[in-house]
Protein backbone atom coordinates (compact mmCIF):
# COMPACT_ATOMS: atom_id res chain seq x y z
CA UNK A 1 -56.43 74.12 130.15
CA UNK A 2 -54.06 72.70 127.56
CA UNK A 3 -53.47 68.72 127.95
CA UNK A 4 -50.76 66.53 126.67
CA UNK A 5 -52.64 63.25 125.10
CA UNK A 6 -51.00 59.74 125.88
CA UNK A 7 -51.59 56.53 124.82
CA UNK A 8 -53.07 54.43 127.62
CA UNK A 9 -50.68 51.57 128.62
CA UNK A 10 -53.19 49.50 129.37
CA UNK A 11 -54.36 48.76 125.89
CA UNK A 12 -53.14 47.62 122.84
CA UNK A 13 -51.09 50.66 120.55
CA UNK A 14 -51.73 50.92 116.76
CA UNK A 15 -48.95 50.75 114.58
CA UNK A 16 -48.85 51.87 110.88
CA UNK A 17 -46.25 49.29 109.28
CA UNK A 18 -43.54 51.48 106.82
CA UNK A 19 -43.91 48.84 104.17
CA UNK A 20 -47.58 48.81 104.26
CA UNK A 21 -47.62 52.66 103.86
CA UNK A 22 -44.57 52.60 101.23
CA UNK A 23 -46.53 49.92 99.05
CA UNK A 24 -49.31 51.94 99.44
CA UNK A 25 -48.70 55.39 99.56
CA UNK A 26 -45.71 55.32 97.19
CA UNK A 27 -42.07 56.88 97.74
CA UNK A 28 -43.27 60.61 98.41
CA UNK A 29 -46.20 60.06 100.28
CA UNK A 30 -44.37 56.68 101.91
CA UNK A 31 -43.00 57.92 105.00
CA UNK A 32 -46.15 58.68 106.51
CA UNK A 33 -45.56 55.94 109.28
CA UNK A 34 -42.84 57.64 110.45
CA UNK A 35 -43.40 61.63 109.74
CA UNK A 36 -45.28 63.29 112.24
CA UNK A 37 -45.07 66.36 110.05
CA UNK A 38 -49.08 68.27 109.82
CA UNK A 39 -48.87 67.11 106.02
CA UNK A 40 -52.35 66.10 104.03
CA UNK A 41 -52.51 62.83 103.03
CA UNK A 42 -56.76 62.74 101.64
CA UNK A 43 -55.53 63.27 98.30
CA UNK A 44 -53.48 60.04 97.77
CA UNK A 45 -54.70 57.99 100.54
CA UNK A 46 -55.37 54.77 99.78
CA UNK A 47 -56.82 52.48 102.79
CA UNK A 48 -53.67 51.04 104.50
CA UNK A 49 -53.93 47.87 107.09
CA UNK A 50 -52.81 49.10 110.66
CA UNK A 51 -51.66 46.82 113.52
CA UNK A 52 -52.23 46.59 117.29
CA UNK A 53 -49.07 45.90 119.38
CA UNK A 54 -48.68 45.61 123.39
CA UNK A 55 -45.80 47.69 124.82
CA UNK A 56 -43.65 46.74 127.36
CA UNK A 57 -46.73 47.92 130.27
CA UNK A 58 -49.44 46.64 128.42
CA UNK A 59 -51.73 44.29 130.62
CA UNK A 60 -54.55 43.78 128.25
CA UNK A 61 -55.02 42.44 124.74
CA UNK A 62 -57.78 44.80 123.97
CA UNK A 63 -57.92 47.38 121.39
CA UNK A 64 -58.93 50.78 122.40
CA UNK A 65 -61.74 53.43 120.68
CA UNK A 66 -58.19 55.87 120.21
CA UNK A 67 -54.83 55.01 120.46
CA UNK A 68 -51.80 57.35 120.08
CA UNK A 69 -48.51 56.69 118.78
CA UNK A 70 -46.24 58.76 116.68
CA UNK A 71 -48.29 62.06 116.44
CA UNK A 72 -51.75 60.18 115.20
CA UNK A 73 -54.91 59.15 116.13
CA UNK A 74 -56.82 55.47 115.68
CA UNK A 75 -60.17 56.36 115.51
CA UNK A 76 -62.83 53.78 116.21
CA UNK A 77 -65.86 53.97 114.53
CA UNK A 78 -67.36 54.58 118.11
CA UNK A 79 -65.13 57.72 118.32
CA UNK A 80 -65.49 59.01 114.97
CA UNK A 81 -69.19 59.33 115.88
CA UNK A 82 -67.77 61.42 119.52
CA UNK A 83 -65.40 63.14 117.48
CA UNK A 84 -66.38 63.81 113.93
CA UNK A 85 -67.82 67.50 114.09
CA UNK A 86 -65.30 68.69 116.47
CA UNK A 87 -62.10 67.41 114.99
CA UNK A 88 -62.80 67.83 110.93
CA UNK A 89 -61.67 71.43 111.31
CA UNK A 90 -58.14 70.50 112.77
CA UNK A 91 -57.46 67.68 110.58
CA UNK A 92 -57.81 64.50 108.33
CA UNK A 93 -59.93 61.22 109.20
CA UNK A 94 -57.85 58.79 106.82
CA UNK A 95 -59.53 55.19 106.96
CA UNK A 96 -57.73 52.28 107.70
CA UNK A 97 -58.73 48.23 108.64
CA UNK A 98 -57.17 45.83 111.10
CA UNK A 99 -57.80 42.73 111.84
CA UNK A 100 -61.27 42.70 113.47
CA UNK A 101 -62.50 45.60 112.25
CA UNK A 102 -62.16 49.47 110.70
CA UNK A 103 -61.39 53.23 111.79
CA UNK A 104 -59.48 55.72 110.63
CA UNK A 105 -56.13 57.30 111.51
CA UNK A 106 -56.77 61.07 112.57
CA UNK A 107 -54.42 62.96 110.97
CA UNK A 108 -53.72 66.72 113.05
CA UNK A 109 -52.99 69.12 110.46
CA UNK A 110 -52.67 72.32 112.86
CA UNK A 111 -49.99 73.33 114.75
CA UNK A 112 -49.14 75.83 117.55
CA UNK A 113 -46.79 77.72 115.66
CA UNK A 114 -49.86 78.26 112.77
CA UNK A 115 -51.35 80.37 114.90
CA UNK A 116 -48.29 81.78 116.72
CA UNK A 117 -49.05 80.61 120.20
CA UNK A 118 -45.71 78.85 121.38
CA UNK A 119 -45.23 80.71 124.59
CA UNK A 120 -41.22 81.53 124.60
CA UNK A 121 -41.57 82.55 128.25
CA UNK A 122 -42.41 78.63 129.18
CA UNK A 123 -39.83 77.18 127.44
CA UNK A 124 -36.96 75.65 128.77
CA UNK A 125 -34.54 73.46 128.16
CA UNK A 126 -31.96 71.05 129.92
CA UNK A 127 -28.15 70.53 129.75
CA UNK A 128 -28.18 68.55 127.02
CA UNK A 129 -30.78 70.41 125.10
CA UNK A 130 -34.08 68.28 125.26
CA UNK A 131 -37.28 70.24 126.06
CA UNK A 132 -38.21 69.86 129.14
CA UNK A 133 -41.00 72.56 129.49
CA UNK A 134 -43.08 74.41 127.29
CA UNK A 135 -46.67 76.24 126.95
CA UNK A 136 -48.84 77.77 124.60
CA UNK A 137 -50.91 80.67 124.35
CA UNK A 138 -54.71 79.55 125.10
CA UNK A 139 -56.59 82.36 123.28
CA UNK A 140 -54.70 81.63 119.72
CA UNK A 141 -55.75 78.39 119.77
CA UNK A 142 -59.51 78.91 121.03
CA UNK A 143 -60.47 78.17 117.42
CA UNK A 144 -58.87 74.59 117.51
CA UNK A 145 -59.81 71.38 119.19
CA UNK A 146 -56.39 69.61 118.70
CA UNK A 147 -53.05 70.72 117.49
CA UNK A 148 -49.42 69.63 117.33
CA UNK A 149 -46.09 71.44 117.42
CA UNK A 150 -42.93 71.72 115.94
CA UNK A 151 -41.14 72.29 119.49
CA UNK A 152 -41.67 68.11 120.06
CA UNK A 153 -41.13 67.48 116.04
CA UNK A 154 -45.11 67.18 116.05
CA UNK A 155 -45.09 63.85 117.72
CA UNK A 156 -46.95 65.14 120.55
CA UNK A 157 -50.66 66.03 120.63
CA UNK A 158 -52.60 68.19 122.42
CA UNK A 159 -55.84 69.09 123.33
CA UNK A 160 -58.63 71.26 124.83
CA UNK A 161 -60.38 70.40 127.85
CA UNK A 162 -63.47 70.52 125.27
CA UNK A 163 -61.98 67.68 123.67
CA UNK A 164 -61.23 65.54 126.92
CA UNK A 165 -65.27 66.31 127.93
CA UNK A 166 -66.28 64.28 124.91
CA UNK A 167 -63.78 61.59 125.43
CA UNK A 168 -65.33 61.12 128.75
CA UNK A 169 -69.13 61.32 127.45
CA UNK A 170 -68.70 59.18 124.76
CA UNK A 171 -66.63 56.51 127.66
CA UNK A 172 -64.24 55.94 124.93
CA UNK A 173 -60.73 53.70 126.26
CA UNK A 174 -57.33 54.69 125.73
CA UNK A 175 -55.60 57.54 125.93
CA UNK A 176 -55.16 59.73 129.15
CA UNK A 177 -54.31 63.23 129.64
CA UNK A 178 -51.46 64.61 130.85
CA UNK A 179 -51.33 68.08 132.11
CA UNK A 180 -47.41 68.42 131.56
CA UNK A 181 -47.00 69.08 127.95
CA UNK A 182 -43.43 68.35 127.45
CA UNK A 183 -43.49 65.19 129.04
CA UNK A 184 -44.47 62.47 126.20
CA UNK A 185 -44.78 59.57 128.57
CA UNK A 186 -47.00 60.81 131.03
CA UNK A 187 -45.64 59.55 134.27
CA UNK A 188 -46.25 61.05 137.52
CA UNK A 189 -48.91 63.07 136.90
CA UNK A 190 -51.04 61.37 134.30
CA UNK A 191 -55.34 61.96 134.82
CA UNK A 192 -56.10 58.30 133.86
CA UNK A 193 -59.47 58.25 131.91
């Protein structure tokens, strides 16, 4: 089964600030706090200082072992050790420090339509022309741990039960999984881990 990650409301959200990345990264490579695009950064990366924000729902002022926002990973050091050999195959672990401590920003560099397993029979779409279902084909992607897709302008990422078994090994805080992919805030039917 194919799940939808969300970030967990409960905890604190990384941020990547734009003018940290643009001072950083430079005007090409700049916009990577606000491109979800499956583009490489390893080659010009250069360690960029992340933030931890509450949204609106947050109830806690703790930071998590993962966070999602924006079609990225945090990475604690506590999940890079869960996640390491399963994930360097579907992407980039690009490091990063915050204030009380270090990680890394997972990058996913594969996407559904890589591997030409957007399922055009599951798609749908409302009045107004936002997505409001879609599915993949499970045996194109049985290769991959985590991947992305064009269909949500790769701001959503999903995942393999495979993946969701080490998240719950490793008892690793916030993100949940959702089992309705289109739906990027994860209400109603949300598996809280």
């Amino acid at each position: 089964m194919i799940y939808r990650i969300i970030h967990n409301n409960k905890y604190l959200m990384h941020v990547v600030p734009p003018i940290e990345s643009m001072n950083k990264l430079g005007e090409q490579y700049g916009t990577f706090a606000f491109n979800a695009e499956p583009l490489s950064y390893k080659n010009v990366w250069k360690s960029l200082v992340i933030e931890f924000q509450p949204s609106d729902k947050t109830t806690t002022d703790i930071i998590p072992d993962i966070s999602e926002n924006f079609g990225r990973l945090f990475i604690s050091e506590k999940a890079y050790q869960a996640f390491n050999n399963i994930l360097a195959e579907c992407g980039e672990f690009l490091p990063v420090t915050y204030d009380g401590g270090q990680g890394y920003i997972f990058n996913p560099l594969v996407s559904a339509e890589q591997h030409n397993a957007v399922d055009d029979k599951l798609l749908s779409y409302d009045q107004y022309g936002n997505l409001e279902h879609l599915g993949f084909i499970e045996e194109r992607l049985k290769n991959v741990s985590i991947f992305k897709s064009k269909l949500d302008t790769y701001k959503g990422i999903f995942c393999f039960e495979d993946f969701m078994k080490v998240y719950e090994k490793a008892k690793l805080t916030g993100i949940s999984f959702h089992p309705d992919l289109a739906n990027p805030i994860g209400k109603n039917c949300q598996v809280e881990q």
